[in-house]
Protein backbone atom coordinates (compact mmCIF):
# COMPACT_ATOMS: atom_id res chain seq x y z
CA UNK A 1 -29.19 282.56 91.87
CA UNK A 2 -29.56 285.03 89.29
CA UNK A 3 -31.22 288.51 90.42
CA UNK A 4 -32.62 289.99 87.05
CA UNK A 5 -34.68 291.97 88.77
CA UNK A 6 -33.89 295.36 91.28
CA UNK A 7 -36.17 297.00 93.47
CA UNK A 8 -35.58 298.14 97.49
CA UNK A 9 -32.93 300.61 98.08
CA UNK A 10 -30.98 298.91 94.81
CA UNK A 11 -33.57 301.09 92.05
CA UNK A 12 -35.22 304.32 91.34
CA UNK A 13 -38.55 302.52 91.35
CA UNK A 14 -41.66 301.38 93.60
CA UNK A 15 -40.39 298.08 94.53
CA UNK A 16 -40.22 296.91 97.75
CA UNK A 17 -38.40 294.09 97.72
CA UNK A 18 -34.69 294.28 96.88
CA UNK A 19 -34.04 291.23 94.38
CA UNK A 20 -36.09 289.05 92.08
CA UNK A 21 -33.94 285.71 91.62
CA UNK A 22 -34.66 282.95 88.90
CA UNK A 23 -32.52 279.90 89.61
CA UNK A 24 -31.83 277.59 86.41
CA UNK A 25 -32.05 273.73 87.00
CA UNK A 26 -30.05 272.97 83.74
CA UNK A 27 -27.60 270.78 85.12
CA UNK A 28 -23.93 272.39 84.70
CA UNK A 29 -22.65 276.19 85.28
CA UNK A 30 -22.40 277.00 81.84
CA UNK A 31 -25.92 275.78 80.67
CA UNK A 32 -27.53 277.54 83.86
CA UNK A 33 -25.63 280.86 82.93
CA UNK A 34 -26.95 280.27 78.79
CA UNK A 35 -30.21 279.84 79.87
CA UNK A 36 -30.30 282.60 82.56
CA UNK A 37 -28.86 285.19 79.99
CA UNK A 38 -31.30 283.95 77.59
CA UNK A 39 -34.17 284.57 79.61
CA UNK A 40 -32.40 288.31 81.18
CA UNK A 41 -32.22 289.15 77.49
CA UNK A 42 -35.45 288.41 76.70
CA UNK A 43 -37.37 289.91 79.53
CA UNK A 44 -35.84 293.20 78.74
CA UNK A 45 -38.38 292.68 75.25
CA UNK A 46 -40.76 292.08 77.33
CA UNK A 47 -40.56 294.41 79.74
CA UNK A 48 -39.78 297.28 77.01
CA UNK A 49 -43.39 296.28 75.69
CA UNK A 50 -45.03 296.66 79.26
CA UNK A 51 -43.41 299.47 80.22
CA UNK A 52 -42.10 301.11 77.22
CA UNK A 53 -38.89 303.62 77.37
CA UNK A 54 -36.79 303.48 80.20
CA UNK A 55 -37.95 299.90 81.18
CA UNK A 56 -34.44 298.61 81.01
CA UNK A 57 -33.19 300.68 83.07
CA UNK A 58 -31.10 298.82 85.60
CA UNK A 59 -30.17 299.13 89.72
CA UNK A 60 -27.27 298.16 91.30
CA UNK A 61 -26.99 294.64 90.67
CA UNK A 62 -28.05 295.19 87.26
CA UNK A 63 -31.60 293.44 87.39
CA UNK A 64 -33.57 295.89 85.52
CA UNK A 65 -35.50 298.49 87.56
CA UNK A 66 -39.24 299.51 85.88
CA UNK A 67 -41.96 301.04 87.06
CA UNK A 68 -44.19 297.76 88.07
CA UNK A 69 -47.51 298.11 89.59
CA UNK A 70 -46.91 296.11 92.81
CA UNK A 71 -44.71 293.95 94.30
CA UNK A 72 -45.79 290.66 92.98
CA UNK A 73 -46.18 291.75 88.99
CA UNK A 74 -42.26 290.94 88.13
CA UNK A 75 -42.86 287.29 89.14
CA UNK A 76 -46.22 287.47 86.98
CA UNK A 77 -44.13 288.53 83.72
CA UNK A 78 -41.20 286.43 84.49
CA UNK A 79 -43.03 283.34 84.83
CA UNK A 80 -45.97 284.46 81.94
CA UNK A 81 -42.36 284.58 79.91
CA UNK A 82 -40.84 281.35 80.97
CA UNK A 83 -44.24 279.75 80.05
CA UNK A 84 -44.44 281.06 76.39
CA UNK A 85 -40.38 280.25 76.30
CA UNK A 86 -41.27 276.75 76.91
CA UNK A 87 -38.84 276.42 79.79
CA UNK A 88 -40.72 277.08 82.92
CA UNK A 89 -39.58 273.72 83.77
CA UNK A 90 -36.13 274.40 83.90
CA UNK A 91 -36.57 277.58 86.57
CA UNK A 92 -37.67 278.42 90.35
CA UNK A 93 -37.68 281.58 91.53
CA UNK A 94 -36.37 283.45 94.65
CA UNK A 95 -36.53 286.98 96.67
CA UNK A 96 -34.32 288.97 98.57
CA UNK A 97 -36.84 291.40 100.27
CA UNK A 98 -33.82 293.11 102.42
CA UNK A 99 -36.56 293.78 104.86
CA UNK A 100 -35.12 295.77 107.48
CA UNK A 101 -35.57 299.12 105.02
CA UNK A 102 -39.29 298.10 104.50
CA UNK A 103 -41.66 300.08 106.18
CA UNK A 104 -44.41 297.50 106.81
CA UNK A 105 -45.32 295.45 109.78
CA UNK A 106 -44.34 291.60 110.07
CA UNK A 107 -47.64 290.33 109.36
CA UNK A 108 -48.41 292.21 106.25
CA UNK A 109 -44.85 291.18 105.25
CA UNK A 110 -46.25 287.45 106.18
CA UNK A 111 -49.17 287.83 104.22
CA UNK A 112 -47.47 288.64 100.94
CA UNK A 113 -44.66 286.54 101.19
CA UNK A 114 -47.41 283.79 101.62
CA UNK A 115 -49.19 285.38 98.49
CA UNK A 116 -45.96 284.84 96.57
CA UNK A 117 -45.34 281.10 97.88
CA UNK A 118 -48.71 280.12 96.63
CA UNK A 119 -48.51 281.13 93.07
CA UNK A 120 -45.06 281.55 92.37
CA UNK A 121 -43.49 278.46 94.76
CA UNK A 122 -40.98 280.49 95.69
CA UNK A 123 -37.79 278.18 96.13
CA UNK A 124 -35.39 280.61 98.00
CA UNK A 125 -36.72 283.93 100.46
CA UNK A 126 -34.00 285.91 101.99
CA UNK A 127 -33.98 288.57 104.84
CA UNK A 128 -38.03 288.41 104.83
CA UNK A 129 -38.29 290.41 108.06
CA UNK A 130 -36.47 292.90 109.92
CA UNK A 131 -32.47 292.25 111.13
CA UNK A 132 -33.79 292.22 115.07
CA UNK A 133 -37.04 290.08 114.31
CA UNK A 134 -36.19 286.63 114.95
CA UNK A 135 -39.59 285.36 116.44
CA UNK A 136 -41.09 286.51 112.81
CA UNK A 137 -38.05 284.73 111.63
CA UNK A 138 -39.01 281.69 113.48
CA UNK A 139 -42.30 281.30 113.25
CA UNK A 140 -42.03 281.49 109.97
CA UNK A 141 -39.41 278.74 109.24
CA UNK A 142 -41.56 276.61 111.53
CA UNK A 143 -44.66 277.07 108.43
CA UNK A 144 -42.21 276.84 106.06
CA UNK A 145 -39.10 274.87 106.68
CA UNK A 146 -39.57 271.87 104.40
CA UNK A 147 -41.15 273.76 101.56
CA UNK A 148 -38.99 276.40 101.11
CA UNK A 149 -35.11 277.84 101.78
CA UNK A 150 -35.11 281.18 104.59
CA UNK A 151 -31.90 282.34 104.74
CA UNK A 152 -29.97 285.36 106.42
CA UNK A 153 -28.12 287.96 105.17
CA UNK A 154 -28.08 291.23 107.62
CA UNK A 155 -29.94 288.63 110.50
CA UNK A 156 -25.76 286.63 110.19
CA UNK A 157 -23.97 288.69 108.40
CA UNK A 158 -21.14 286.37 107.96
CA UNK A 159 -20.30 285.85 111.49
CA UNK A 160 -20.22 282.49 112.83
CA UNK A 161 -21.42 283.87 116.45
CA UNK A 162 -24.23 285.13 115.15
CA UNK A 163 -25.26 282.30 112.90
CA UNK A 164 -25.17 280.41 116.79
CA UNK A 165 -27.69 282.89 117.65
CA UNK A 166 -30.10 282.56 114.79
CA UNK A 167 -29.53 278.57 114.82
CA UNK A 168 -30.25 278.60 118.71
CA UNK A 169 -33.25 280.47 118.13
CA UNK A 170 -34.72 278.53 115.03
CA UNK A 171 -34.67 281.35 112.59
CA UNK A 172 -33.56 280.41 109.14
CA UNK A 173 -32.13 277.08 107.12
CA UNK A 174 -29.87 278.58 104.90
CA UNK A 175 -27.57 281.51 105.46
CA UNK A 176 -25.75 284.09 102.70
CA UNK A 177 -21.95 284.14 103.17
CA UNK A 178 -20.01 287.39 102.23
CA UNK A 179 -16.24 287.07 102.69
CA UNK A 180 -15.77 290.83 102.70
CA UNK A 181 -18.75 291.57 105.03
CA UNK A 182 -16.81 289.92 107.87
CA UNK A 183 -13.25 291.10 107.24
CA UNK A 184 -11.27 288.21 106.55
CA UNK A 185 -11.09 284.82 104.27
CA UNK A 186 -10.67 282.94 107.52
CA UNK A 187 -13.58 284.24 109.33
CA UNK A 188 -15.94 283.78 106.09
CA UNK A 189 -14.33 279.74 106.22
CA UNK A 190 -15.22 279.74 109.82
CA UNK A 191 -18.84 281.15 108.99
CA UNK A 192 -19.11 278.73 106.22
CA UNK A 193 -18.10 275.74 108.71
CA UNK A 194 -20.37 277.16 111.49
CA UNK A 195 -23.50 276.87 108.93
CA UNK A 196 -22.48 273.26 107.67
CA UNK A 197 -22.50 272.44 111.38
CA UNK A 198 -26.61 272.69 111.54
CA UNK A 199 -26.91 271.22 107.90
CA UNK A 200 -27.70 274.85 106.50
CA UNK A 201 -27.67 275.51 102.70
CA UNK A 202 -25.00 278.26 102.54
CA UNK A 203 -25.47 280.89 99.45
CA UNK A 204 -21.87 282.74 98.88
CA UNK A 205 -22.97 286.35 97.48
CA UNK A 206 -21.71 289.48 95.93
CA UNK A 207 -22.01 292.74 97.14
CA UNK A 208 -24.05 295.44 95.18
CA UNK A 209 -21.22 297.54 95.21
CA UNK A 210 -18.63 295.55 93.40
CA UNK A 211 -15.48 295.23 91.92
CA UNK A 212 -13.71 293.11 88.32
CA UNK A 213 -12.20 291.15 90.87
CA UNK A 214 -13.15 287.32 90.58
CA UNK A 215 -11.77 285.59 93.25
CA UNK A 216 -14.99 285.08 95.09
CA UNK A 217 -16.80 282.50 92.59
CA UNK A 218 -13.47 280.78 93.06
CA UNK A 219 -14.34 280.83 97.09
CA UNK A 220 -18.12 279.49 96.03
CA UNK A 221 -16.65 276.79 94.32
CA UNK A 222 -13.99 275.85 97.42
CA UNK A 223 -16.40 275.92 99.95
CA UNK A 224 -19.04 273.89 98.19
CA UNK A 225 -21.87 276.55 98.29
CA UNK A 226 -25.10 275.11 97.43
CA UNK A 227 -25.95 278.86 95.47
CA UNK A 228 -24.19 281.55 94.45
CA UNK A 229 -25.36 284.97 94.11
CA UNK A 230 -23.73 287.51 91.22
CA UNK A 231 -26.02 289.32 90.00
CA UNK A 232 -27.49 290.07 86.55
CA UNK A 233 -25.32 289.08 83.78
CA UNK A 234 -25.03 292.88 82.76
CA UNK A 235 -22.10 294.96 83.39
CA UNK A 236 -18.28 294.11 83.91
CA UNK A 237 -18.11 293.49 87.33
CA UNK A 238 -21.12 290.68 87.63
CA UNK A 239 -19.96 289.34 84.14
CA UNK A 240 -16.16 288.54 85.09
CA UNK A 241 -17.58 286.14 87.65
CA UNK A 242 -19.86 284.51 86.10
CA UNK A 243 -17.04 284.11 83.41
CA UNK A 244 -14.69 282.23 86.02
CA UNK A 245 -16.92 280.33 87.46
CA UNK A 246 -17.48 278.63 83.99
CA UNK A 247 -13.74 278.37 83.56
CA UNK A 248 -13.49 276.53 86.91
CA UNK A 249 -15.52 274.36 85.45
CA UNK A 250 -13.87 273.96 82.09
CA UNK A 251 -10.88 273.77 84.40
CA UNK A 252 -12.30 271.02 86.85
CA UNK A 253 -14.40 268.94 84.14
């Protein structure tokens, strides 16, 4: 799940939504990560040529961070690029909108989020309302469940108590597992477990404050994640992870 794209509290720009993911279908880790660079290297062209100077600028994940006119124009020039690429086969897309630090009600988050789902078939939406929401959580799933993963970040936040709570009360399908968020190794295992319990996808992530350190793509790859979120491939600290996760695969091939 490759953000390329920052906005939210991650960038200096108008963005509300935190992450705009593209997710490769290419088959094996390596070709997803060659044709995910390949596309995060050429949308900084393109976005140099909407935007001009300063367009590749990036936020803390190192998706880049331009001005963009509204919330839904980064899918528009992603997927106008994928198109004239010839690949737009080979990608979905997804969104982290991190909306607890969106100022906007639940139903005019609803309204774009269904905007977005129409056009763009969103494949992956995470965090789409507030931490504390879960009936907007829920009622949502129950429009959406077979079309689309909803998965929680700050609604779980890798504790297997609260991803009871959020599977008691219908909220999401998938849920975003950060080892360091809980504490421990053990308690991230026991969140993972909890989530396979209730057939969940489970999504091992990053943090946007990282470090070189690579052990956690080998943790992805132990658990059996069904995503795992790095980052753009920009910058040491996303790019020695995406480096051993294509060496576990040299190493387990």
């Amino acid at each position: 799940y490759m953000n390329v794209i920052n906005g939210g509290l991650h960038a200096g720009n108008s963005l509300d939504f935190q992450e705009y993911i593209i997710i490769p279908k290419a088959g094996t880790i390596t070709k997803n990560i060659e044709l995910g660079v390949r596309v995060y290297s050429e949308l900084a062209k393109e976005l140099l040529n909407n935007f001009g100077k300063g367009a590749t600028l990036v936020g803390d994940e190192g998706g880049y961070a331009s001005n963009f006119e509204n919330n839904s124009q980064p899918f528009e020039i992603i997927s106008a690029l994928l198109n004239r690429l010839g690949i737009s086969d080979k990608f979905s897309f997804g969104l982290d909108a991190a909306a607890s630090n969106i100022k906007k009600t639940a139903d005019d988050l609803r309204q774009e989020y269904e905007s977005l789902l129409a056009k763009y078939n969103l494949e992956y939406l995470e965090d789409p309302f507030d931490e504390n929401d879960f009936d907007s959580f829920a009622r949502f799933l129950a429009d959406h469940d077979s079309k689309c993963l909803i998965a929680g970040d700050d609604l779980t936040v890798t504790n297997a108590q609260k991803i009871s709570d959020a599977y008691g009360k219908k909220a999401v399908n998938a849920v975003i597992i950060k080892p360091n968020q809980i504490g421990t190794i053990t308690e991230a295992l026991y969140a993972v477990a909890k989530a396979q319990e209730f057939d969940w996808k489970v999504v091992v992530s990053h943090r946007s404050g990282e470090t070189n350190d690579d052990f956690i793509a080998d943790f992805a790859y132990g658990v059996g994640a069904d995503g795992f979120k790095l980052g753009a491939p920009a910058r040491g600290e996303r790019v020695a992870k995406y480096n051993r996760l294509i060496a576990i695969e040299k190493e387990t091939d």
